[in-house]
C-alpha atoms as a PDB file:
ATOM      1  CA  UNK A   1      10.289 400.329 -19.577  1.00  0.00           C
ATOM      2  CA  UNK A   2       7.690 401.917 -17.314  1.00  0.00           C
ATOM      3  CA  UNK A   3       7.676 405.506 -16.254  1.00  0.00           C
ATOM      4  CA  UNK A   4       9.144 406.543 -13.089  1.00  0.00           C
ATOM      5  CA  UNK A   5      12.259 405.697 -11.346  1.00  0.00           C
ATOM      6  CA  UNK A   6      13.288 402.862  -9.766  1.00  0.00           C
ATOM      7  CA  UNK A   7      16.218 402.340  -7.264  1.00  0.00           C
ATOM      8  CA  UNK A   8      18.667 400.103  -6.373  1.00  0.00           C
ATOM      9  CA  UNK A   9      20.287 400.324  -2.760  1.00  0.00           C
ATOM     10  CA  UNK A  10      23.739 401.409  -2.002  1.00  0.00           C
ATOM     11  CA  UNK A  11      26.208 401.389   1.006  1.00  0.00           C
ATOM     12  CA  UNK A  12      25.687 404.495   3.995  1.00  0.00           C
ATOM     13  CA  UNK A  13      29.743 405.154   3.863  1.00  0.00           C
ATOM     14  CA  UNK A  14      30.243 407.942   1.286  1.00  0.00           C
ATOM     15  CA  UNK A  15      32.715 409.944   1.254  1.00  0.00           C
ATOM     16  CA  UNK A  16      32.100 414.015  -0.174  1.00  0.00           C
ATOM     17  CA  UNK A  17      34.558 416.039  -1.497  1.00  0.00           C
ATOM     18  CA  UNK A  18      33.719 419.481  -2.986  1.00  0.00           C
ATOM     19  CA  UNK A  19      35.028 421.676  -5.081  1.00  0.00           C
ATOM     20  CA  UNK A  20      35.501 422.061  -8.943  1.00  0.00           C
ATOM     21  CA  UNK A  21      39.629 421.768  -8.321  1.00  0.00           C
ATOM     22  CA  UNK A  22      39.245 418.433  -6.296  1.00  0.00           C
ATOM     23  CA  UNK A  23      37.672 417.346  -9.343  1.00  0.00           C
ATOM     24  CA  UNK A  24      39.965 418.420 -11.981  1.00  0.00           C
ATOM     25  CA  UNK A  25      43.420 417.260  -9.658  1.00  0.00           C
ATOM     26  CA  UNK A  26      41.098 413.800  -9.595  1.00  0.00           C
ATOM     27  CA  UNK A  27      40.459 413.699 -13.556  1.00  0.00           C
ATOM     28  CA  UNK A  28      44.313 414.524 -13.906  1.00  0.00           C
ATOM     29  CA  UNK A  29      45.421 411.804 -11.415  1.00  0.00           C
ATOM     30  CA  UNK A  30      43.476 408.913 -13.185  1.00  0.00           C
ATOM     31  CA  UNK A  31      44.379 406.821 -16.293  1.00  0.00           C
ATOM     32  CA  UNK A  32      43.409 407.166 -19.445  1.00  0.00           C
ATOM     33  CA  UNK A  33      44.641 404.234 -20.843  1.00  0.00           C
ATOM     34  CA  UNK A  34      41.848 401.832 -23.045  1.00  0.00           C
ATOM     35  CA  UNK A  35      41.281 399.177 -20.860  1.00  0.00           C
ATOM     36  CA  UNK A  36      41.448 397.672 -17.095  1.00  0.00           C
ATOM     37  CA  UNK A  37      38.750 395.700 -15.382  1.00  0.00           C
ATOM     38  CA  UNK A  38      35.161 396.533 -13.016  1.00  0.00           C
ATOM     39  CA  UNK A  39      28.124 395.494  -8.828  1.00  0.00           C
ATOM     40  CA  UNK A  40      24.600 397.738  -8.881  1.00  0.00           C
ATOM     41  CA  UNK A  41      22.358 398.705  -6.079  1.00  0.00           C
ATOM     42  CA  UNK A  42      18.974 400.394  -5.589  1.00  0.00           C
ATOM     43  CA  UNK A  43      18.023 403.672  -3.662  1.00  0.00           C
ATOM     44  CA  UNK A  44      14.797 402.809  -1.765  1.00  0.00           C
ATOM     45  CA  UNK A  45      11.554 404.131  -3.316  1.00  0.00           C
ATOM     46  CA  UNK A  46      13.284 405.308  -6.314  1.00  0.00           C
ATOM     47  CA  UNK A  47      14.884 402.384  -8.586  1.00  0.00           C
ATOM     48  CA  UNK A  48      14.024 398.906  -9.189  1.00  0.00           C
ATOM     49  CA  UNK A  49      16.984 396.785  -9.786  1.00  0.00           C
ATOM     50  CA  UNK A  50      18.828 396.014 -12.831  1.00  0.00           C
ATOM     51  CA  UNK A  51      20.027 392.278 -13.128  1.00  0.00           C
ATOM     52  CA  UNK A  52      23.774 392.514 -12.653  1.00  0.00           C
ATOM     53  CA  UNK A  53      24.731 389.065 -13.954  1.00  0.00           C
ATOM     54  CA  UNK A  54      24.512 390.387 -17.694  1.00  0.00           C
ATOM     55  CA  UNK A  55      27.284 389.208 -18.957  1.00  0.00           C
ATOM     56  CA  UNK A  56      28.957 389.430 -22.581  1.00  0.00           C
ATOM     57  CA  UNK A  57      28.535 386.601 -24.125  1.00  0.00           C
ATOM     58  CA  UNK A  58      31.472 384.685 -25.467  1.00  0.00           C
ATOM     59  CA  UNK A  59      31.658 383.932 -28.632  1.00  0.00           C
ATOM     60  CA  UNK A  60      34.344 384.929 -31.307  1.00  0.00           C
ATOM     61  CA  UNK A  61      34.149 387.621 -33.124  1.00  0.00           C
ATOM     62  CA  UNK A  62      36.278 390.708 -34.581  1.00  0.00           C
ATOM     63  CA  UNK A  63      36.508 394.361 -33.103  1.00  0.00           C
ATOM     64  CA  UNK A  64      34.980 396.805 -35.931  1.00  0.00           C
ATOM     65  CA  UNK A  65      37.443 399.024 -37.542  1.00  0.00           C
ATOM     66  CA  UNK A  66      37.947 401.972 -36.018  1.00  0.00           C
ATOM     67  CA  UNK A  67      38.147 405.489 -38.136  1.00  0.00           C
ATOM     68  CA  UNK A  68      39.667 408.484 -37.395  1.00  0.00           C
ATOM     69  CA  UNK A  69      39.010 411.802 -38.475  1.00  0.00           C
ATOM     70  CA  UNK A  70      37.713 415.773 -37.899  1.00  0.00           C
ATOM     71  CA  UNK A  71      34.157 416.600 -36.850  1.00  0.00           C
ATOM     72  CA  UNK A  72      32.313 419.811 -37.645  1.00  0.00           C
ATOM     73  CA  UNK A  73      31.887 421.576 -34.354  1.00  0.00           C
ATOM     74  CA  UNK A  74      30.855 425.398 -33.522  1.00  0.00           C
ATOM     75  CA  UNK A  75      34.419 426.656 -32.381  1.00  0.00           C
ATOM     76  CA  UNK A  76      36.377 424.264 -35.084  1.00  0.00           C
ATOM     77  CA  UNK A  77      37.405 420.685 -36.341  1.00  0.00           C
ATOM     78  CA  UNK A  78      37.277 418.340 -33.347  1.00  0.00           C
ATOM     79  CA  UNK A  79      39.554 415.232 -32.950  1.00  0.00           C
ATOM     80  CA  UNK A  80      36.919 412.106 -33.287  1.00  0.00           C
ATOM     81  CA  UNK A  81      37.123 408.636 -33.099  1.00  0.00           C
ATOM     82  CA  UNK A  82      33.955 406.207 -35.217  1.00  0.00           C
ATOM     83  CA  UNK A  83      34.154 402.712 -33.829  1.00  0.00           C
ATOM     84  CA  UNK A  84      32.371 400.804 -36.592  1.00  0.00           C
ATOM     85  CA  UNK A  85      28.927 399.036 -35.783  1.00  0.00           C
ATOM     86  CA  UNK A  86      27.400 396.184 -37.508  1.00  0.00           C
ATOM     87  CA  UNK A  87      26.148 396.432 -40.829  1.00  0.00           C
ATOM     88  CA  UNK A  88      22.549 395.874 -38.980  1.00  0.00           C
ATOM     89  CA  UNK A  89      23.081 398.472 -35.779  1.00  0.00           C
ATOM     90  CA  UNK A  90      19.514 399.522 -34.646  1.00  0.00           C
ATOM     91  CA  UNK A  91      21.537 402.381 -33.041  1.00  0.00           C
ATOM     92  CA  UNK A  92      24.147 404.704 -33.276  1.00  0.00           C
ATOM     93  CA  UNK A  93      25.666 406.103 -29.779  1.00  0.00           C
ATOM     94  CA  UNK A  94      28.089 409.131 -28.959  1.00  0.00           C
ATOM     95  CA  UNK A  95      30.067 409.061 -25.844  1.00  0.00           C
ATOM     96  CA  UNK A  96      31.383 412.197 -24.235  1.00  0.00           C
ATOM     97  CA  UNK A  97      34.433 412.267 -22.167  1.00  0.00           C
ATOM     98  CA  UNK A  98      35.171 414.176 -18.574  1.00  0.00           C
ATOM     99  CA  UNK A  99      36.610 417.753 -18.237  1.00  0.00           C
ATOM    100  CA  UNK A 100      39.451 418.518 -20.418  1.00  0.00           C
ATOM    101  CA  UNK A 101      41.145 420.399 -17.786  1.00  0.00           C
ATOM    102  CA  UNK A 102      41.618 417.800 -15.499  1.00  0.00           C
ATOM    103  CA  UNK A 103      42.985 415.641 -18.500  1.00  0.00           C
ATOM    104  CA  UNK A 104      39.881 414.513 -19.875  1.00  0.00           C
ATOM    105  CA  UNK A 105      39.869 413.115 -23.206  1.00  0.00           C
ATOM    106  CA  UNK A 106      38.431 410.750 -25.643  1.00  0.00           C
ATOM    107  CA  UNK A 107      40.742 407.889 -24.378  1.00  0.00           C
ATOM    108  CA  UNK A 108      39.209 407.584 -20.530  1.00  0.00           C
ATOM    109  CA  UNK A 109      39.174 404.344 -19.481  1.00  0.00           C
ATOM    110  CA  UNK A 110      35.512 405.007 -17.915  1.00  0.00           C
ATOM    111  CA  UNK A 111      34.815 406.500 -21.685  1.00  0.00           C
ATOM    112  CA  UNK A 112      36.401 403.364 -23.479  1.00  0.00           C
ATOM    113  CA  UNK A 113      34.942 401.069 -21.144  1.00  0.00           C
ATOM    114  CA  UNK A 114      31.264 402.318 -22.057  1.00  0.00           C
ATOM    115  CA  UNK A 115      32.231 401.996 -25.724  1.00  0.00           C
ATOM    116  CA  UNK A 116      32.989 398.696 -25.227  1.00  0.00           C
ATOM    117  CA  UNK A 117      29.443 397.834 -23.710  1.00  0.00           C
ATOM    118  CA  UNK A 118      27.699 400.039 -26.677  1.00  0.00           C
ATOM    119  CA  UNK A 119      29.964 398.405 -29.756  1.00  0.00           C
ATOM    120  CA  UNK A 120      31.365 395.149 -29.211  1.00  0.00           C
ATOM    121  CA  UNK A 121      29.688 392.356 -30.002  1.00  0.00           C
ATOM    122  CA  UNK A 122      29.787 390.047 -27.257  1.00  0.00           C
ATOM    123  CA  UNK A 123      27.628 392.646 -24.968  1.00  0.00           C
ATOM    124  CA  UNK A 124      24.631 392.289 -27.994  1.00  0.00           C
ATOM    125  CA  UNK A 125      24.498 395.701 -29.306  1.00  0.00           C
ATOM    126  CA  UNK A 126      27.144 396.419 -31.947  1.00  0.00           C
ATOM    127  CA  UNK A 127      26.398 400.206 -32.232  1.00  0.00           C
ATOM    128  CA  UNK A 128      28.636 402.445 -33.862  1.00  0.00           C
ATOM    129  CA  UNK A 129      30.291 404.718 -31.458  1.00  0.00           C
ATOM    130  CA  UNK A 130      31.570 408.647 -32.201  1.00  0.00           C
ATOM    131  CA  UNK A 131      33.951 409.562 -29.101  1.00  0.00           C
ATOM    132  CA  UNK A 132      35.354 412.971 -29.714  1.00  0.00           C
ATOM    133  CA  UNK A 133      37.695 415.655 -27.961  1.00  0.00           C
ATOM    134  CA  UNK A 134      35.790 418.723 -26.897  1.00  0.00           C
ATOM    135  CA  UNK A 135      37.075 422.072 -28.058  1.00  0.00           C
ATOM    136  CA  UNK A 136      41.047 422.513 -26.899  1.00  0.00           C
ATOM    137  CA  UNK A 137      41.466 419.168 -26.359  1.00  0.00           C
ATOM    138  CA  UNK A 138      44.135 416.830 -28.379  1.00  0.00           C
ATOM    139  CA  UNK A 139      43.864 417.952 -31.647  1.00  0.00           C
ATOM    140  CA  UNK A 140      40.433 419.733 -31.192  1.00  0.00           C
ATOM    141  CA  UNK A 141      40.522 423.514 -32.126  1.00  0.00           C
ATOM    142  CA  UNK A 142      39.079 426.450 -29.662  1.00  0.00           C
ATOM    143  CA  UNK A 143      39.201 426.744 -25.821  1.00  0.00           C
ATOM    144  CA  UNK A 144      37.536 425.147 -23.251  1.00  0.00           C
ATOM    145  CA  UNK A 145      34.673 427.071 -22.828  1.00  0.00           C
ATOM    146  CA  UNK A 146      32.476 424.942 -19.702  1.00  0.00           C
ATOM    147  CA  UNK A 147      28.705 425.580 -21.034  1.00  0.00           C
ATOM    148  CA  UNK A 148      29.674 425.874 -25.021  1.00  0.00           C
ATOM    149  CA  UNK A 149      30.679 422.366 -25.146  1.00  0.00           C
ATOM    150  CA  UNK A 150      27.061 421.852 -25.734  1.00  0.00           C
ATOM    151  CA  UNK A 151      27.129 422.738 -29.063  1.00  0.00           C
ATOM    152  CA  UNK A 152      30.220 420.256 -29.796  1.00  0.00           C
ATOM    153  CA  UNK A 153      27.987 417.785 -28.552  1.00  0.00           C
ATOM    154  CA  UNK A 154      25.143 418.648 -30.591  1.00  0.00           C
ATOM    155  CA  UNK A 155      27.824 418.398 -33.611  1.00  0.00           C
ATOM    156  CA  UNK A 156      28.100 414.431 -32.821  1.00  0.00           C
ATOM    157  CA  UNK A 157      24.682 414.254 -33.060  1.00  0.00           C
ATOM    158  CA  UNK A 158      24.272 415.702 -35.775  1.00  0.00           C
ATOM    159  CA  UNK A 159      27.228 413.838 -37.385  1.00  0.00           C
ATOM    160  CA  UNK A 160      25.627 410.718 -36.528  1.00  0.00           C
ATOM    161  CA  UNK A 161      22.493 411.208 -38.006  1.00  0.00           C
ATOM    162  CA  UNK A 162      23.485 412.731 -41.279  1.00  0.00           C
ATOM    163  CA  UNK A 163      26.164 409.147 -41.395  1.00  0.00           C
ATOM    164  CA  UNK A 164      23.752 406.217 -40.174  1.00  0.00           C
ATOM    165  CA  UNK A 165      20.441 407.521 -40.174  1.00  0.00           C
ATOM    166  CA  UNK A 166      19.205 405.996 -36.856  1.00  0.00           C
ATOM    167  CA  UNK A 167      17.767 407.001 -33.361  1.00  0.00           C
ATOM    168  CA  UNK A 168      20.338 407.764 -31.157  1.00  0.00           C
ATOM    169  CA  UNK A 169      21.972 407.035 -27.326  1.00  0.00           C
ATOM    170  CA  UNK A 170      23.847 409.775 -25.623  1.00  0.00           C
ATOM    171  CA  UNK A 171      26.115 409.025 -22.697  1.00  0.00           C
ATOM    172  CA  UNK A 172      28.890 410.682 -21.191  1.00  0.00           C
ATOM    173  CA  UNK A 173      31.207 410.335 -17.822  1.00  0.00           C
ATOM    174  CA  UNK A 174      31.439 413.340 -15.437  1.00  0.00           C
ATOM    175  CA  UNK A 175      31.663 416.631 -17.118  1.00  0.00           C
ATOM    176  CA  UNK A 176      30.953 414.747 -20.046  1.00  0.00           C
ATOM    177  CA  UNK A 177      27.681 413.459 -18.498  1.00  0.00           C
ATOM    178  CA  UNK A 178      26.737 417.162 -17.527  1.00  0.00           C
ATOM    179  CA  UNK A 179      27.661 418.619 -21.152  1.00  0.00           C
ATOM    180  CA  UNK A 180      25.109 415.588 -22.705  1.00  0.00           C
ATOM    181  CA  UNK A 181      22.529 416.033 -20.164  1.00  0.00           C
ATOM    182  CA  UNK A 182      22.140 420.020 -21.080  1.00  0.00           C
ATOM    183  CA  UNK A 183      22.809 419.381 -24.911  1.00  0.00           C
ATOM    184  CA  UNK A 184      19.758 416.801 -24.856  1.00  0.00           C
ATOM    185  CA  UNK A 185      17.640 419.739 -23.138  1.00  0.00           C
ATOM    186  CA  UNK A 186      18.108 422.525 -25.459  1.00  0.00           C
ATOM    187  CA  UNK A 187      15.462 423.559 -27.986  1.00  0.00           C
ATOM    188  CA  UNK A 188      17.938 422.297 -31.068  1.00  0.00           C
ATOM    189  CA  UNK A 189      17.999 419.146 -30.276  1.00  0.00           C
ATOM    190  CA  UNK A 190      14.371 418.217 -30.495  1.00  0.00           C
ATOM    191  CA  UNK A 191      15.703 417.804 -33.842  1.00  0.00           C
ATOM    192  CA  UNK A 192      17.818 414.593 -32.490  1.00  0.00           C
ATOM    193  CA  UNK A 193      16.162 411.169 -32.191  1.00  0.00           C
ATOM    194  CA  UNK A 194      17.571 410.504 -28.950  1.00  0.00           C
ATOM    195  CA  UNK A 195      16.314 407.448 -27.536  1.00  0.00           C
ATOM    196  CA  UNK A 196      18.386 407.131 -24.649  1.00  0.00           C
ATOM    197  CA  UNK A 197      20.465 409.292 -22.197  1.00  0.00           C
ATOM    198  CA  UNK A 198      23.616 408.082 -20.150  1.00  0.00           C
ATOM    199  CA  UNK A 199      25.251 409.756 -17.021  1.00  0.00           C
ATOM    200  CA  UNK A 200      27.731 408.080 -15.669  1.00  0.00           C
ATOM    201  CA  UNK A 201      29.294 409.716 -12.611  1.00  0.00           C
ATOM    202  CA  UNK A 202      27.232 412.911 -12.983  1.00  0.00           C
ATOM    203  CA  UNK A 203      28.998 415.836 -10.727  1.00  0.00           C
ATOM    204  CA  UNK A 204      26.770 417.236  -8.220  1.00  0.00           C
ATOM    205  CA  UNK A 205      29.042 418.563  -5.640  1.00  0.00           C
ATOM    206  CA  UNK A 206      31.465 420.777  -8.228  1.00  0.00           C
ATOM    207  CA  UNK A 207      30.657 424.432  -8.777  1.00  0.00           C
ATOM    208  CA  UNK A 208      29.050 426.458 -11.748  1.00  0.00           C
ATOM    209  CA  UNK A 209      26.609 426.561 -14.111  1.00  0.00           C
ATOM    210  CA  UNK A 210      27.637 423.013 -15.882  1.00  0.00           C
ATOM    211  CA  UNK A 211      26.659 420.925 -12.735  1.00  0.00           C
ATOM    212  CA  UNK A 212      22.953 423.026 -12.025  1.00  0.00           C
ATOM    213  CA  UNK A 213      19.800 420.614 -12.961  1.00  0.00           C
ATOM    214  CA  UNK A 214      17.516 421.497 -13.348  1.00  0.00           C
ATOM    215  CA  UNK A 215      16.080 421.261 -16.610  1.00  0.00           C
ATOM    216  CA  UNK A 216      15.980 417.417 -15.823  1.00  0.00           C
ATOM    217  CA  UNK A 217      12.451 418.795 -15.147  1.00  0.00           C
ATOM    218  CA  UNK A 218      11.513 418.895 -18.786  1.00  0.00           C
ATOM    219  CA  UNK A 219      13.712 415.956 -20.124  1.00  0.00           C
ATOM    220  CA  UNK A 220      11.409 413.130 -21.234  1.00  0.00           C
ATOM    221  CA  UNK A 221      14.299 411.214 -22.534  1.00  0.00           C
ATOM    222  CA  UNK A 222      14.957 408.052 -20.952  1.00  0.00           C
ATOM    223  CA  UNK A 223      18.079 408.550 -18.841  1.00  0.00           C
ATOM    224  CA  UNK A 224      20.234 406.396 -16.746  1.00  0.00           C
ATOM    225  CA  UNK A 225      22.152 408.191 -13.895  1.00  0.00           C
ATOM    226  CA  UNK A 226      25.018 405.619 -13.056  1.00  0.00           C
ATOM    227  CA  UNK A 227      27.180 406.225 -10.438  1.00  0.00           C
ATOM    228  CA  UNK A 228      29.306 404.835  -7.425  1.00  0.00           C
ATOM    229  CA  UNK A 229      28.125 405.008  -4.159  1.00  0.00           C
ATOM    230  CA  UNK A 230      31.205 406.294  -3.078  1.00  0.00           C
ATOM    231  CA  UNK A 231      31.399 408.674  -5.757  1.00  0.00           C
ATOM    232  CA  UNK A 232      33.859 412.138  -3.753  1.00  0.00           C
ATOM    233  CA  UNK A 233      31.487 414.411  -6.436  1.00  0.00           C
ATOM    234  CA  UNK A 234      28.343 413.076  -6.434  1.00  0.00           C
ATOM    235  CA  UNK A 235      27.346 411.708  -2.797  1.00  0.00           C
ATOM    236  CA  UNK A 236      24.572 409.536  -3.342  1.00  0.00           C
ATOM    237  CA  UNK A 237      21.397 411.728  -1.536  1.00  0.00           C
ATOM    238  CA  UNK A 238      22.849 414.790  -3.571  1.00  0.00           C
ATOM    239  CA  UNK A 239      22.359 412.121  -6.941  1.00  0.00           C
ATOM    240  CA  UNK A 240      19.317 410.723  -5.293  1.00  0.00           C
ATOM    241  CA  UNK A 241      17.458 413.961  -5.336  1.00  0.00           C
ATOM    242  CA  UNK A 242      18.740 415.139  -8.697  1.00  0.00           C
ATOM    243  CA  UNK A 243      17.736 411.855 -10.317  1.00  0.00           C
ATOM    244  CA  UNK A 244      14.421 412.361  -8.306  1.00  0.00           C
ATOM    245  CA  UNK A 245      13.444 416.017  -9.776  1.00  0.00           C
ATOM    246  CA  UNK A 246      14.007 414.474 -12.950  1.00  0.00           C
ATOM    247  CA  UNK A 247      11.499 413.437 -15.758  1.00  0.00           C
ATOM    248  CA  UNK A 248      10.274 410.411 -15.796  1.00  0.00           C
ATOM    249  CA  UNK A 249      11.221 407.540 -17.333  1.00  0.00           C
ATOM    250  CA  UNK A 250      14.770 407.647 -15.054  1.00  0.00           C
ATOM    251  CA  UNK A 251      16.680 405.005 -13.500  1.00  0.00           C
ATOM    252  CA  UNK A 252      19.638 405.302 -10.778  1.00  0.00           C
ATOM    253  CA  UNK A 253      21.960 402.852 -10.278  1.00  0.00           C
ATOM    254  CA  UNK A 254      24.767 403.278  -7.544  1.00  0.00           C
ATOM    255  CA  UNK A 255      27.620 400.171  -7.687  1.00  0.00           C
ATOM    256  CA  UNK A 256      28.396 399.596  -4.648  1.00  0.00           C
ATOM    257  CA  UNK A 257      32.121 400.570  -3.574  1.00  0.00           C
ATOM    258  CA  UNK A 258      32.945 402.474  -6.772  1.00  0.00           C
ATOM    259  CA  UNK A 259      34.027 405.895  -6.745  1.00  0.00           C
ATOM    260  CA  UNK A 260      33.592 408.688  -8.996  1.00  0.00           C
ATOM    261  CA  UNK A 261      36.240 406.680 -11.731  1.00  0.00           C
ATOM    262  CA  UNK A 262      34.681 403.028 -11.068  1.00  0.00           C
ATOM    263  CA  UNK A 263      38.099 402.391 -10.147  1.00  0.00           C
ATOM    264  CA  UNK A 264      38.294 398.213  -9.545  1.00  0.00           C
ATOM    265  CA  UNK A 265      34.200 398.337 -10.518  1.00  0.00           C
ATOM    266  CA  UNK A 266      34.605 398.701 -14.026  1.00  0.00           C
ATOM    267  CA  UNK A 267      32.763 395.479 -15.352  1.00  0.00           C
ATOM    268  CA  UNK A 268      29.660 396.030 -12.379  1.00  0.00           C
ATOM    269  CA  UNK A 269      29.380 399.467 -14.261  1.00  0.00           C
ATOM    270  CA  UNK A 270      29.242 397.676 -17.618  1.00  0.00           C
ATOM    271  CA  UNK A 271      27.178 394.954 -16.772  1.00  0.00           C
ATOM    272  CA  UNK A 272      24.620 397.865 -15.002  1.00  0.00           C
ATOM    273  CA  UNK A 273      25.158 399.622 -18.147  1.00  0.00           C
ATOM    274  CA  UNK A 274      24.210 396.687 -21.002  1.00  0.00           C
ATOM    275  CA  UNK A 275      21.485 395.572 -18.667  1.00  0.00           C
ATOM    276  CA  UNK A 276      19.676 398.847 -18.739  1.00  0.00           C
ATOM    277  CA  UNK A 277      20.021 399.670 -22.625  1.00  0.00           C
ATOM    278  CA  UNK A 278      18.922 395.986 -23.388  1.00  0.00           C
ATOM    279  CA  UNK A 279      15.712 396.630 -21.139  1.00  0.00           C
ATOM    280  CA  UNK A 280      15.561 400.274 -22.436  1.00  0.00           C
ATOM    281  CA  UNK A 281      15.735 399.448 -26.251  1.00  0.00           C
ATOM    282  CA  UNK A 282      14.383 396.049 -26.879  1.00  0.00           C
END
């Protein structure tokens, strides 16, 4: 991929609503059931466009086991889920899930669905996936914390590593996104071999230190900000600029007439989402 940031173009009617309890009453009010069904734009002078008609391809095939278990973190055991990759996985991902408050857990549908693009193998990638509960979540020990989660983040990572011994993608949805973002930054983890970073529906309208940016400055990572472009907490000039002061190589993609959840967009977001990794990580 070449350096820089391309842009796809999105739809002028957004809709803003701000406030860190709009956004925890919206996280509460979704579903977080594993499944339900989901088209990309570009942002003039920023993104080039990603080809939307990647589709999975259809062929037969069986869902990896999945394994259940305790991870290692800073303030505990946390509840994880391993979706099992092929035998020959080039990559092994972790997906973080939005703000525990607002009922965010390892179960989002926006989470699962994003699993599903990373591990199963009609999307071509057959990673295996580590989806965990951050700290007083489920069955996670410790309390929710807002900046700490960082380190239970860093605890995937380094999970991953020690397990399959390959580079690494890093996505997460909404606080999730935020929490990945900053753990990617910090000085430990130029010990990671990330090779790609994932924010879908990255706040930008919420309040406190989790949502402020910018150390995108010094992230060299390859990142993918993926959004709708009627996200309520990210309107798209706020995610413009924020994917702008970014380092490069960056990509935004806004699907047009998705909101902060994808909600009735969730197959646009995973087509966006396979076609960038594929172009990413040849």
């Amino acid at each position: 991929m070449k350096s820089g940031m391309n842009a796809t173009t999105a739809s002028p009617q957004l809709k803003s609503q701000n406030g860190g309890q709009a956004l925890l009453a919206s996280h509460q009010a979704s579903s977080h059931d594993e499944g339900r069904g989901a088209h990309a734009v570009c942002l003039a002078n920023l993104v080039s466009s990603v080809p939307c008609n990647t589709l999975p391809i259809e062929q037969d095939f069986r869902t990896g086991a999945i394994r259940t278990f305790t991870l290692s973190g800073p303030a505990g055991p946390l509840e994880a889920v391993l979706n099992q990759g092929a035998p020959n996985a080039r990559f092994a991902a972790l997906l973080c899930h939005p703000h525990p408050l607002g009922g965010g857990n390892l179960h989002n549908k926006v989470v699962y669905r994003a699993m599903k693009v990373l591990n199963d193998p009609v999307w071509g990638l057959s990673c295996p996936v580590l989806r965990f509960n951050f700290r007083g979540t489920g069955l996670s020990e410790g309390a929710h914390d807002g900046i700490a989660e960082t380190g239970d983040v860093q605890a995937g990572m380094d999970w991953l590593e020690r397990e399959f011994r390959l580079p690494l993608i890093v996505a997460g949805f909404s606080f999730g996104a935020a929490m990945a973002l900053l753990a990617c930054c910090e000085p430990v983890s130029k010990h990671h071999d990330a090779r790609a970073l994932v924010a879908l529906g990255l706040p930008t309208t919420a309040p406190g230190p989790a949502y402020q940016y910018s150390f995108l400055k010094n992230l060299t990572t390859p990142k993918l900000f993926l959004s709708g472009d009627r996200d309520q907490f990210a309107p798209a000039g706020q995610l413009t600029q924020v994917a702008a002061s970014a380092a490069a190589p960056k990509r935004l993609i806004l699907i047009p007439g998705a909101d902060h959840f994808f909600t009735n967009q969730l197959q646009p977001m995973q087509r966006a989402l396979a076609g960038w990794l594929k172009e990413q990580l040849p």
